[in-house]
Structure formats: C-alpha cells, structure tokens
PDB file of N, CA and C in Angstrom:
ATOM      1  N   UNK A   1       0.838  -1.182   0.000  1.00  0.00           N
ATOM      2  CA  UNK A   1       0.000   0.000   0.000  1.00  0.00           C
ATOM      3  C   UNK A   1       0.885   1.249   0.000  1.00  0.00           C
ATOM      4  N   UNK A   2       0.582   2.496  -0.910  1.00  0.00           N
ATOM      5  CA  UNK A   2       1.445   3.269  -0.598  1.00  0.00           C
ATOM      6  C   UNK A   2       0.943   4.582   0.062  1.00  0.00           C
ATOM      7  N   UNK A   3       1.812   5.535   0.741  1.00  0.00           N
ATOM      8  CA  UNK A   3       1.500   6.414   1.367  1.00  0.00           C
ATOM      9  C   UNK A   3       1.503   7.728   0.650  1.00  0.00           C
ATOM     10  N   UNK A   4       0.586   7.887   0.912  1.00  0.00           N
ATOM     11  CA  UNK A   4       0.603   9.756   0.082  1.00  0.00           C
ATOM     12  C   UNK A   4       0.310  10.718   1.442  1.00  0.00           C
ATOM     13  N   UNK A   5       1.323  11.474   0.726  1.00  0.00           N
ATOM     14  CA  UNK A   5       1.869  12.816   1.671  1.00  0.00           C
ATOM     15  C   UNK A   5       0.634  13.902   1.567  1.00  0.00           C
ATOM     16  N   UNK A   6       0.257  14.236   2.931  1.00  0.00           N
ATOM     17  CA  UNK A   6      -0.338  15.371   2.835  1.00  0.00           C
ATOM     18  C   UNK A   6       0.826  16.776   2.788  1.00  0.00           C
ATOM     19  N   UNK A   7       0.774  17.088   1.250  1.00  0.00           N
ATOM     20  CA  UNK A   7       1.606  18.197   0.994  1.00  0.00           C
ATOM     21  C   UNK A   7       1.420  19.244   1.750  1.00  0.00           C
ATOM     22  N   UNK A   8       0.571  19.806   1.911  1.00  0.00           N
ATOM     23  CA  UNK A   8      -0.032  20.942   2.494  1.00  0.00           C
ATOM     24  C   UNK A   8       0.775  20.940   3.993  1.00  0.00           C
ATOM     25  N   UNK A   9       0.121  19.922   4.905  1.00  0.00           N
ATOM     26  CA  UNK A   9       1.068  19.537   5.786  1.00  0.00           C
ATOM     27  C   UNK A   9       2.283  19.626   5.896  1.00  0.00           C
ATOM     28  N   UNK A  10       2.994  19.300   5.043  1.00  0.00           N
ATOM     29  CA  UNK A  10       4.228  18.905   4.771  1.00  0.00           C
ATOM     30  C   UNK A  10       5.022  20.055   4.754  1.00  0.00           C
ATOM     31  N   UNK A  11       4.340  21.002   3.933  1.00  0.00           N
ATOM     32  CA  UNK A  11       4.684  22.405   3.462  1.00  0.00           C
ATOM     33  C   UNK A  11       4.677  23.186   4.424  1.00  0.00           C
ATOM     34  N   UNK A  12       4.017  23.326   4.959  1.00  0.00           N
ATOM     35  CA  UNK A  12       3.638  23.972   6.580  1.00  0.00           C
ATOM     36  C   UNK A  12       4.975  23.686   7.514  1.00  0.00           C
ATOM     37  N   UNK A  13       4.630  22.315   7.709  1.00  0.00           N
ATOM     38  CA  UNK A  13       5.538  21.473   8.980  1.00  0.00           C
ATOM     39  C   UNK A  13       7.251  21.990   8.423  1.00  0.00           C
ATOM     40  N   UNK A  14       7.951  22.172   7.273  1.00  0.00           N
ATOM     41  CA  UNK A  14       8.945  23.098   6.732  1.00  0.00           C
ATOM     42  C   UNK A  14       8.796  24.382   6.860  1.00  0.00           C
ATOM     43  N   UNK A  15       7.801  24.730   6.649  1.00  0.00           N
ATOM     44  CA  UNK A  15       7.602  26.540   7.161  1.00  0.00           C
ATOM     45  C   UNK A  15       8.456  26.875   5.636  1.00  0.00           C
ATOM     46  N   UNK A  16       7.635  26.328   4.607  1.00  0.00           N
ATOM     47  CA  UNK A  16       7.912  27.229   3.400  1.00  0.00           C
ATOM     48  C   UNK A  16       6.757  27.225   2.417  1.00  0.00           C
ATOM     49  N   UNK A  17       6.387  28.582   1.631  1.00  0.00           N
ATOM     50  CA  UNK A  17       5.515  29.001   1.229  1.00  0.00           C
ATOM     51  C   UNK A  17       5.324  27.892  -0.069  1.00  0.00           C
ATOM     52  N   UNK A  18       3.893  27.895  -1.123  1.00  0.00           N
ATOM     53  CA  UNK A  18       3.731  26.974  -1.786  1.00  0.00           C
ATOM     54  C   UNK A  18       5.005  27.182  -3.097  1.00  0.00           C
ATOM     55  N   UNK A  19       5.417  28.283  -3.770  1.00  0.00           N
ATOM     56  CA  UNK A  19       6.330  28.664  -4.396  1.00  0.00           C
ATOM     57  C   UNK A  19       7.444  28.030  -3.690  1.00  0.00           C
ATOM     58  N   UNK A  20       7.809  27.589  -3.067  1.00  0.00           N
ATOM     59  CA  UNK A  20       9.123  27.439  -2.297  1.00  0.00           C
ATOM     60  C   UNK A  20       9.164  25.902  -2.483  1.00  0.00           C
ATOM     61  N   UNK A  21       8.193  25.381  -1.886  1.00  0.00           N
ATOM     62  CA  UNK A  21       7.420  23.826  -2.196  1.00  0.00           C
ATOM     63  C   UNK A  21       7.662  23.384  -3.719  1.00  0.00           C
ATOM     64  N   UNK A  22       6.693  24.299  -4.436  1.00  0.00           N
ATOM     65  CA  UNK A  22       7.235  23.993  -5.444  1.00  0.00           C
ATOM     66  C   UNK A  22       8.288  23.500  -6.291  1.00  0.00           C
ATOM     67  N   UNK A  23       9.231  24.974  -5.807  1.00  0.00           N
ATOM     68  CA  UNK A  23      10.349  24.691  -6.468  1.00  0.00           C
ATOM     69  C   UNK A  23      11.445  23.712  -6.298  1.00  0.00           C
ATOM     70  N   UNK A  24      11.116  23.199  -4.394  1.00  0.00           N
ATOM     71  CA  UNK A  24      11.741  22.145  -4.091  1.00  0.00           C
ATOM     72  C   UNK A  24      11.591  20.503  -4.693  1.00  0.00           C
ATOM     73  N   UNK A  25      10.291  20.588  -5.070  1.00  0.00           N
ATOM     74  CA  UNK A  25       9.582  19.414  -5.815  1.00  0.00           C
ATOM     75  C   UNK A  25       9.728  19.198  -7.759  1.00  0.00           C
ATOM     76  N   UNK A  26      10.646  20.549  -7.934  1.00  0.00           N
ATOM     77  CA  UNK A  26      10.608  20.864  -9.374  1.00  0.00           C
ATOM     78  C   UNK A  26       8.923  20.731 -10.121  1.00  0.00           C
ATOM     79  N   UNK A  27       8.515  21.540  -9.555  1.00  0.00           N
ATOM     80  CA  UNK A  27       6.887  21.636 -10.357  1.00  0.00           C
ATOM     81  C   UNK A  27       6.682  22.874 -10.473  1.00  0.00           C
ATOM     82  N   UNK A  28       5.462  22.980 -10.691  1.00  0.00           N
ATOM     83  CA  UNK A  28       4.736  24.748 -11.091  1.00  0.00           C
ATOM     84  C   UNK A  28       4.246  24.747  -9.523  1.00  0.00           C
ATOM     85  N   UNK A  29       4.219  25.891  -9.326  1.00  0.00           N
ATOM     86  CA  UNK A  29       3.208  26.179  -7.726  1.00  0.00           C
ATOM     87  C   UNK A  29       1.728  25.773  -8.215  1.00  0.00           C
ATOM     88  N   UNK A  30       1.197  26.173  -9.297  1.00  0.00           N
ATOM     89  CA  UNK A  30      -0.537  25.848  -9.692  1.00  0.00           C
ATOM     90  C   UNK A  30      -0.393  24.237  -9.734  1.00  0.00           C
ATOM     91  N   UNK A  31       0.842  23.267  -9.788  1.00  0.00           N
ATOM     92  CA  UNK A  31       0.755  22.261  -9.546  1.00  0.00           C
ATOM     93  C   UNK A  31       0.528  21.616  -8.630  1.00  0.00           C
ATOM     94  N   UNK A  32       1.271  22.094  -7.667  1.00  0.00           N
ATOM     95  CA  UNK A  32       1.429  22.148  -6.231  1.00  0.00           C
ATOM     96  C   UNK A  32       0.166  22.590  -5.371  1.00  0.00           C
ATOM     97  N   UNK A  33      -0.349  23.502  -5.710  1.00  0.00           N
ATOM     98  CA  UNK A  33      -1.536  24.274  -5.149  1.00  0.00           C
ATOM     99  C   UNK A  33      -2.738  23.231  -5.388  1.00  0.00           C
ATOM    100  N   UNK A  34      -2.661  22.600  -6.900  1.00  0.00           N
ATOM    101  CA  UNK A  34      -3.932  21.902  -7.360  1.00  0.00           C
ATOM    102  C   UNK A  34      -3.728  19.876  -6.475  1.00  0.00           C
ATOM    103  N   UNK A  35      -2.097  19.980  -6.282  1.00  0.00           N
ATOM    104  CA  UNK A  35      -1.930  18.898  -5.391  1.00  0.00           C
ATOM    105  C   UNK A  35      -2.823  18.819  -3.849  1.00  0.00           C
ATOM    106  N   UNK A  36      -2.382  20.186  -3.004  1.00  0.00           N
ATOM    107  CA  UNK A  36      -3.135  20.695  -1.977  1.00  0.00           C
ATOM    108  C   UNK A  36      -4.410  20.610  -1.962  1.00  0.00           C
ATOM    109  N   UNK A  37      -5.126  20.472  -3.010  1.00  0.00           N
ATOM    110  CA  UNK A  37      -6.487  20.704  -3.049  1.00  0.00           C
ATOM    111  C   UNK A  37      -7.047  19.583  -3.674  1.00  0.00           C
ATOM    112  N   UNK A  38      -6.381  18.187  -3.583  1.00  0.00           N
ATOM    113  CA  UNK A  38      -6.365  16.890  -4.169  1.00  0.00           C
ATOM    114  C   UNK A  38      -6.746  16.979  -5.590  1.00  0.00           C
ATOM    115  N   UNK A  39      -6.426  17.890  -6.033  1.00  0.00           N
ATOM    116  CA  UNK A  39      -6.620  17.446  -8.064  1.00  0.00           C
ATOM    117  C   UNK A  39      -5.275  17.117  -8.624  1.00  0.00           C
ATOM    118  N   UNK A  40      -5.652  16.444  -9.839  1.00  0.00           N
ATOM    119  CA  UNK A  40      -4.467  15.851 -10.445  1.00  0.00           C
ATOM    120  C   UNK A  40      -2.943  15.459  -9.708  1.00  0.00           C
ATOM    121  N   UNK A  41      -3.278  14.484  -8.777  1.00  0.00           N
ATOM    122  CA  UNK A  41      -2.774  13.714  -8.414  1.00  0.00           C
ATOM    123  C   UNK A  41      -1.512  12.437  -8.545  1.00  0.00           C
ATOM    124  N   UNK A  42      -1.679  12.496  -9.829  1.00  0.00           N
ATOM    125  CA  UNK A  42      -1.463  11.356 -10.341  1.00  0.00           C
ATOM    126  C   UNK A  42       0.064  11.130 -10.315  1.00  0.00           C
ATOM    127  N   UNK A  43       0.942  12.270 -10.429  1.00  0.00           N
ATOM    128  CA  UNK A  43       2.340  12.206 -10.653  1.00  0.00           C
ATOM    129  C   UNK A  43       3.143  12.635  -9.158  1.00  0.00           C
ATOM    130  N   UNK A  44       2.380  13.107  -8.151  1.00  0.00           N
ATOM    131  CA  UNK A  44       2.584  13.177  -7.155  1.00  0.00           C
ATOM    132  C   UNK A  44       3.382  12.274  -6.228  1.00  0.00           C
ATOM    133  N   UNK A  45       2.701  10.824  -6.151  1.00  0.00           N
ATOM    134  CA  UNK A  45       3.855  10.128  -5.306  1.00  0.00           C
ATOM    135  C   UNK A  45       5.076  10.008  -5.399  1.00  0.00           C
ATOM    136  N   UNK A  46       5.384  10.425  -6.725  1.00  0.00           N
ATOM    137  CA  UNK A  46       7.086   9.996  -7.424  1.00  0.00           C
ATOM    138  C   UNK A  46       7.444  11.450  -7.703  1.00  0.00           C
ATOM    139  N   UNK A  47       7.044  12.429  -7.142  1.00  0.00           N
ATOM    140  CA  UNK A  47       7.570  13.771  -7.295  1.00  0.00           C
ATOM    141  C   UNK A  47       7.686  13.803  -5.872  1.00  0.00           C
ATOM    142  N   UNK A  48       7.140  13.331  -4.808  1.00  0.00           N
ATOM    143  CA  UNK A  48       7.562  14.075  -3.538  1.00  0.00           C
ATOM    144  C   UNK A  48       7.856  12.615  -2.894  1.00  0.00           C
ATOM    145  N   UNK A  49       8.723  11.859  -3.479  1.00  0.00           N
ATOM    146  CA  UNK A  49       9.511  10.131  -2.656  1.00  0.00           C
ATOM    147  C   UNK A  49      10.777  10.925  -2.256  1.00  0.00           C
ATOM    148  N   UNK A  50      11.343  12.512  -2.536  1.00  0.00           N
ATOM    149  CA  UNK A  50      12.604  12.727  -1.387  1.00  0.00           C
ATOM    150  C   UNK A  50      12.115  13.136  -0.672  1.00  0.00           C
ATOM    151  N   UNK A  51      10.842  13.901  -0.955  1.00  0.00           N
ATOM    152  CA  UNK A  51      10.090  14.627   0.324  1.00  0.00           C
ATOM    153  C   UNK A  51       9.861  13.850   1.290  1.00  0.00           C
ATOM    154  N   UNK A  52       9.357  12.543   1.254  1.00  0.00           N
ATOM    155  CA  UNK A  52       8.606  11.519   1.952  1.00  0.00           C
ATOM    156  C   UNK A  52       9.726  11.229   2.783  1.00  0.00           C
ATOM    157  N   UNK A  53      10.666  10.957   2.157  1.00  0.00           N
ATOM    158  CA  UNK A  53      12.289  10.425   2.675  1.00  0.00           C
ATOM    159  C   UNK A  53      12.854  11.334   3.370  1.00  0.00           C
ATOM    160  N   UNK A  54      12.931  12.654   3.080  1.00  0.00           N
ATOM    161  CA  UNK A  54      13.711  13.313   4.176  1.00  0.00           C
ATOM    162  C   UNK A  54      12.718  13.666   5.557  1.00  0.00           C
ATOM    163  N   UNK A  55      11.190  13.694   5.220  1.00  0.00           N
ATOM    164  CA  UNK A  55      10.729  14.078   6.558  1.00  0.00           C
ATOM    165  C   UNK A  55      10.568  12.388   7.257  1.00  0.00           C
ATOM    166  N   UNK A  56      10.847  11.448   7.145  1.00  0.00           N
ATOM    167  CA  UNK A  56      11.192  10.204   7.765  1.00  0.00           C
ATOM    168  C   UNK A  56      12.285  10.259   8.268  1.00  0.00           C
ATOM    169  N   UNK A  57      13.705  10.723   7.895  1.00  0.00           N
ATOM    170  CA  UNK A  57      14.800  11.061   8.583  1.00  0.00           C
ATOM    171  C   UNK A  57      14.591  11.760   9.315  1.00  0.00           C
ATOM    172  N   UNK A  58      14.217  13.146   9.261  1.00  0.00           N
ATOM    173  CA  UNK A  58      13.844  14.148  10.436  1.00  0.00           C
ATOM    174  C   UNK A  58      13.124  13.482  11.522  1.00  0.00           C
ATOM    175  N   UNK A  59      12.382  12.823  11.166  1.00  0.00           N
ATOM    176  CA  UNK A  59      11.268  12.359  12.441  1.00  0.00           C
ATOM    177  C   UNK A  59      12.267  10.896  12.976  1.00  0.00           C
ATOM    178  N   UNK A  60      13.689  10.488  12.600  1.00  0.00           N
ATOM    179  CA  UNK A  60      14.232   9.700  13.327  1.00  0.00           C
ATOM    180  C   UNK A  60      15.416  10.329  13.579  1.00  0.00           C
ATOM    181  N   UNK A  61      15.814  11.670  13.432  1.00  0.00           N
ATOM    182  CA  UNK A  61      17.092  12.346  13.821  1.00  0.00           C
ATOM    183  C   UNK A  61      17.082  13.582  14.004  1.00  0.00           C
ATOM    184  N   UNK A  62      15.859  14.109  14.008  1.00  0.00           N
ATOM    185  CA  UNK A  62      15.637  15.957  14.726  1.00  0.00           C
ATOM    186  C   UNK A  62      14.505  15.943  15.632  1.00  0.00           C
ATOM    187  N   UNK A  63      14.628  16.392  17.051  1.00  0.00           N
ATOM    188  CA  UNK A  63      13.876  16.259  18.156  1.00  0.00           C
ATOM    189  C   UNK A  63      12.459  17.120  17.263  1.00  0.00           C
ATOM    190  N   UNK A  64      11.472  16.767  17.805  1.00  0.00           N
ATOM    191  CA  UNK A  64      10.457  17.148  17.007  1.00  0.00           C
ATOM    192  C   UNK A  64      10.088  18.720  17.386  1.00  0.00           C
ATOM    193  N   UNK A  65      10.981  19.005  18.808  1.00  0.00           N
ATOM    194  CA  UNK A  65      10.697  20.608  19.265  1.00  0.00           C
ATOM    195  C   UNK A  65      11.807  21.338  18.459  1.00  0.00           C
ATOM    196  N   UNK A  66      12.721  20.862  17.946  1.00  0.00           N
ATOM    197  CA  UNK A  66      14.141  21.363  17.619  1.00  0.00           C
ATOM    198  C   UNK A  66      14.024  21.507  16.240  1.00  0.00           C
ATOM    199  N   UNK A  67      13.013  21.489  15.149  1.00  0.00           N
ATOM    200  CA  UNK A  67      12.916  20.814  13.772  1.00  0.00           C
ATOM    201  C   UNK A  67      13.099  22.549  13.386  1.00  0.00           C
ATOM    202  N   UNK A  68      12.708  23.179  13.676  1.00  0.00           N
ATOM    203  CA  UNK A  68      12.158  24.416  13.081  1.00  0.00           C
ATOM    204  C   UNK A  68      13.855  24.704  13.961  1.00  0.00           C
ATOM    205  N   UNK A  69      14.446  25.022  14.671  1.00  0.00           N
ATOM    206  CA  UNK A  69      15.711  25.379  14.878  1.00  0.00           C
ATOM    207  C   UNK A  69      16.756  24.883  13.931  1.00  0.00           C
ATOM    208  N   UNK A  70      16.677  23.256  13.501  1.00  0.00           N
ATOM    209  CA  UNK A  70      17.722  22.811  13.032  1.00  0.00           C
ATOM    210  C   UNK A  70      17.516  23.235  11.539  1.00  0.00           C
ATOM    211  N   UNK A  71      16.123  23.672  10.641  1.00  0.00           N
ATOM    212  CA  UNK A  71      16.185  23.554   9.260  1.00  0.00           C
ATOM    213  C   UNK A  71      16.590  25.207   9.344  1.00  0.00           C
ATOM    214  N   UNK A  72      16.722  26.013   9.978  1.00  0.00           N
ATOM    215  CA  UNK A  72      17.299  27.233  10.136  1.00  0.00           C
ATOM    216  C   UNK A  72      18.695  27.198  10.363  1.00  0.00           C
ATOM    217  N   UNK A  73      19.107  26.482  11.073  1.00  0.00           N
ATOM    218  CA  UNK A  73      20.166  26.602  11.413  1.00  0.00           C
ATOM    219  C   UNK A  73      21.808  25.838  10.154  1.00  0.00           C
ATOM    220  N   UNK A  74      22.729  26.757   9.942  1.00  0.00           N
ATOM    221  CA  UNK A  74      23.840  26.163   9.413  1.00  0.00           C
ATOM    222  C   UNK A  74      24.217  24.784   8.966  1.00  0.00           C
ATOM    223  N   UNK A  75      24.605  23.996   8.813  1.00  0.00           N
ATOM    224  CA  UNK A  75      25.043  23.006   8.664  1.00  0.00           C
ATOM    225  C   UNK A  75      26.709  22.925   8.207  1.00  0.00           C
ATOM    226  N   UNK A  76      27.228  22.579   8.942  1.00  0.00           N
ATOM    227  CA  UNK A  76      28.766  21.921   8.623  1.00  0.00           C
ATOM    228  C   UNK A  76      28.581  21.491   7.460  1.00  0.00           C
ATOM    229  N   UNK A  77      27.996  20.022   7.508  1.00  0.00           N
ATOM    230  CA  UNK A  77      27.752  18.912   6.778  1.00  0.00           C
ATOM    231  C   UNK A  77      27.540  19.628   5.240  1.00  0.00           C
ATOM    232  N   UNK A  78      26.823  20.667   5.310  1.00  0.00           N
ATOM    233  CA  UNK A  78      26.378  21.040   3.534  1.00  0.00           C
ATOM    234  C   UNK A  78      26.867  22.319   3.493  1.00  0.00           C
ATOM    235  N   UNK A  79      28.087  22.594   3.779  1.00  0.00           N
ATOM    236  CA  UNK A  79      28.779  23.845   3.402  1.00  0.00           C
ATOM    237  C   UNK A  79      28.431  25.191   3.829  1.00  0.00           C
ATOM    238  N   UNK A  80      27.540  24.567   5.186  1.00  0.00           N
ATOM    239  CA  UNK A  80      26.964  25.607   5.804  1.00  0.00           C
ATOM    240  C   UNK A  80      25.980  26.094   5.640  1.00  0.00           C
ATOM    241  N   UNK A  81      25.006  25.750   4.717  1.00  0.00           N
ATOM    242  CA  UNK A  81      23.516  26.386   4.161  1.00  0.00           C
ATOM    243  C   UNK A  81      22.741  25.579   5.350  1.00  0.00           C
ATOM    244  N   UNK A  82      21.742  26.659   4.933  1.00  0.00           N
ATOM    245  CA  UNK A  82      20.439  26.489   5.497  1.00  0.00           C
ATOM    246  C   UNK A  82      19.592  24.957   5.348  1.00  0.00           C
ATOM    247  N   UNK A  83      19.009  23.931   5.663  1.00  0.00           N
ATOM    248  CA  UNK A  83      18.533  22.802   5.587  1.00  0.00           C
ATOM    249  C   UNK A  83      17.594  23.841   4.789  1.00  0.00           C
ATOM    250  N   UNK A  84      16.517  24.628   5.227  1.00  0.00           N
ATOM    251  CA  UNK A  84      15.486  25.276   4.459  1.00  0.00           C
ATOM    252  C   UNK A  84      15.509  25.601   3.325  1.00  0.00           C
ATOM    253  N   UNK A  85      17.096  26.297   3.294  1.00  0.00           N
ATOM    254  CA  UNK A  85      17.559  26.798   2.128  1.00  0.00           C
ATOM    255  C   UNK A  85      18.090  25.944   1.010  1.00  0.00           C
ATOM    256  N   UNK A  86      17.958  24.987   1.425  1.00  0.00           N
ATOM    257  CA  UNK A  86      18.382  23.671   0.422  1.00  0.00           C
ATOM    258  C   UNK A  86      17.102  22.943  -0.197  1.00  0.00           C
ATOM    259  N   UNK A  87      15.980  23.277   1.181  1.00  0.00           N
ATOM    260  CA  UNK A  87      14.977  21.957   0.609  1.00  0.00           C
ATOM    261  C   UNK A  87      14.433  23.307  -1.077  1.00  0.00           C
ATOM    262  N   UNK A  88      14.016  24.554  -0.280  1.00  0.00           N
ATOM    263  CA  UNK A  88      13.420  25.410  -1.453  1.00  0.00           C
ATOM    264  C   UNK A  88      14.155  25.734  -2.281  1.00  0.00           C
ATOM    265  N   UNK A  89      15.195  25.351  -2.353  1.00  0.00           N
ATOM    266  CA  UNK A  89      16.095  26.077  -3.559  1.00  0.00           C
ATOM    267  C   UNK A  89      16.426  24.377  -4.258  1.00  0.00           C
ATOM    268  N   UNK A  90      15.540  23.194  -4.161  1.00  0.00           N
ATOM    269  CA  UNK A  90      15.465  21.845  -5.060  1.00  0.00           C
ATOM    270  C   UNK A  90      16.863  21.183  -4.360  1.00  0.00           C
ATOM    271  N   UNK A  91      17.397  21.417  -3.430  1.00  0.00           N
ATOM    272  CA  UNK A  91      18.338  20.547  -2.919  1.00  0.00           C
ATOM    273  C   UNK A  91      17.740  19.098  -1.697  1.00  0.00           C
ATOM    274  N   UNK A  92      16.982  18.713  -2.408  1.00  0.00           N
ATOM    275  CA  UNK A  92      16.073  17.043  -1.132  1.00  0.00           C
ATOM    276  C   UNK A  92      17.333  16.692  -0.895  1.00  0.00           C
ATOM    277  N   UNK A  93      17.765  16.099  -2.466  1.00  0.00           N
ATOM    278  CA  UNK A  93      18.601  14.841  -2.945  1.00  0.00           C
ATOM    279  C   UNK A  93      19.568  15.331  -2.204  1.00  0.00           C
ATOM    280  N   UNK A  94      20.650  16.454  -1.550  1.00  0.00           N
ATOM    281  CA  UNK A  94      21.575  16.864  -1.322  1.00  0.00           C
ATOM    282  C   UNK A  94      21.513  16.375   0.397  1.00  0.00           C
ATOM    283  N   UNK A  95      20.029  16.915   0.659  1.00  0.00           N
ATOM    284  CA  UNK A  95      20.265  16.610   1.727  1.00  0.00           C
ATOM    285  C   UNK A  95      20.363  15.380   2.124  1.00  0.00           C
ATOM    286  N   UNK A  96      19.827  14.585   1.602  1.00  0.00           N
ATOM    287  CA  UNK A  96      19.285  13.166   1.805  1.00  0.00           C
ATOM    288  C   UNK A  96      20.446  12.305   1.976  1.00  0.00           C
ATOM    289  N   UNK A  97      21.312  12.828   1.270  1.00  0.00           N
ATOM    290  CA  UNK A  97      22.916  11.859   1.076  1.00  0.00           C
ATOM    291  C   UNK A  97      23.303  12.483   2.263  1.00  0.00           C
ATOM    292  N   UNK A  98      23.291  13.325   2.994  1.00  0.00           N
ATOM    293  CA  UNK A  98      24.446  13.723   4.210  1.00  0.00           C
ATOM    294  C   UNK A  98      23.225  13.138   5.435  1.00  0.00           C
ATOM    295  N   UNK A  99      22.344  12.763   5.319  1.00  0.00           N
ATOM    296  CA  UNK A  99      21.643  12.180   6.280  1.00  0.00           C
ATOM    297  C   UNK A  99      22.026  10.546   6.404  1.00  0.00           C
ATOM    298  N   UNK A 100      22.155  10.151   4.775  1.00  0.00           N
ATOM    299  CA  UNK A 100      22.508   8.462   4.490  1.00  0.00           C
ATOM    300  C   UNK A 100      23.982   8.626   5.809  1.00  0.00           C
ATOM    301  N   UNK A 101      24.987   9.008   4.992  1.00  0.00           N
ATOM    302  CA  UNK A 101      26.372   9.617   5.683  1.00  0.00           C
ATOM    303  C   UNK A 101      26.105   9.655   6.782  1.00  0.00           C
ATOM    304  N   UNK A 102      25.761   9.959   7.965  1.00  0.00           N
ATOM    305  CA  UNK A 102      25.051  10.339   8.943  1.00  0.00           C
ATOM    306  C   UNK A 102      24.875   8.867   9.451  1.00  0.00           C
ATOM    307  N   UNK A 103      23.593   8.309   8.982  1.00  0.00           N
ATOM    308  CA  UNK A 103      23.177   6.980   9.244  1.00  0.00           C
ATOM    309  C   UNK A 103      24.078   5.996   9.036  1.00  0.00           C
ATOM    310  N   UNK A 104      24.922   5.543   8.039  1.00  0.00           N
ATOM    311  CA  UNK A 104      25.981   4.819   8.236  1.00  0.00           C
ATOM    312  C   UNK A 104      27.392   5.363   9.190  1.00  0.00           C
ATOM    313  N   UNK A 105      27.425   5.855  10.002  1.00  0.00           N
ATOM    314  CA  UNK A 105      28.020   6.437  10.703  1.00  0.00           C
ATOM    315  C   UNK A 105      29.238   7.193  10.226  1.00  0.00           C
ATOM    316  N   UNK A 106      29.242   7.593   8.968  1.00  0.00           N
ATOM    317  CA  UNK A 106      30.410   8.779   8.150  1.00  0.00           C
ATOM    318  C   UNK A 106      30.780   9.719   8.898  1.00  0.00           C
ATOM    319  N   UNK A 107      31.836  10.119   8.646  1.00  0.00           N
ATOM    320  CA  UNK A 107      32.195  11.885   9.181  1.00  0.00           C
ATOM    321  C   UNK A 107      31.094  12.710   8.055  1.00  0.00           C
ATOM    322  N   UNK A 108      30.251  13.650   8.453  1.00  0.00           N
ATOM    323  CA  UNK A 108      29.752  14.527   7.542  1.00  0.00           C
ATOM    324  C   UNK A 108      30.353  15.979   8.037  1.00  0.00           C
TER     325      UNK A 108
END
C-alpha cells in the first residue's frame, strides 16, 4: 500500500511558502496548489519520494521541538547552508545523502 503525503502539511511542517514547495519538488506552484487541493494527483507520489524520505529522517534524527531550529540553522555537513535553504532552492537529494552519511556512521 502506498503512502501519500499530505503536501499541504508537509509544506507547513517546513515553514515554506507553496512557491518554495514547489520549487523544491521541481513543479509549477498551480501544480502544487492543485496537489493541496487533491486534483491531479497522479504524478505526485514519485515527485515528492525525497520529500517523503527526508521528513522520515527528520522524524528519526531531529527532536520534534528542535525541527524548526535545526532547518534554520547552518550546517557543517552542507557547506553551511540552510537545511530550508536547500529543501526550497530543489536541494532534497543533497540533503538526503548527508543524512545516508550520517546513518551509516560517516564523518559529515
């Protein structure tokens, strides 16, 4: 069975606007917007499987009070950017590998 993301949620729980969403998902915002509002659906699960994936890491490696501190906050690990600033500016995949790194116990 597979799981579909409440985007909207999702979008929120990041604290970034639907444009931002968007662009992290590589879509149009009217895509995104018409996702939110359950129309055309269809290409959705396989446009947001890093989305799905990185907020599963978060929810097993960022305290759930600390989430909104840590996607603000710097990172060593990614050259110092913003987690936020990575997810809206289309960097999932970027993050996703320094989380793998992370999980197999790497220096990141």
């Amino acid at each position: 069975m597979k799981k579909f993301l409440d985007i909207g949620a999702a979008r929120k729980r990041l604290g970034l606007t639907q444009e931002q969403m968007a662009n992290a998902l590589n879509v149009t915002t009217r895509t995104l917007q018409n996702w939110e509002s359950g129309l055309g659906t269809s290409h959705m699960a396989k446009k947001t499987q890093d989305l799905w994936e990185l907020l599963g890491l978060m929810d097993d490696y960022v305290l759930a009070p600390k989430e909104w501190e840590w996607l603000d906050t710097p990172l060593p690990a990614v050259q110092n950017r913003r987690p936020t600033d990575m997810i809206s500016g289309g960097k999932l995949r970027d993050l996703l590998v320094e989380f793998q790194r992370l999980r197999l116990g790497q220096p990141v």
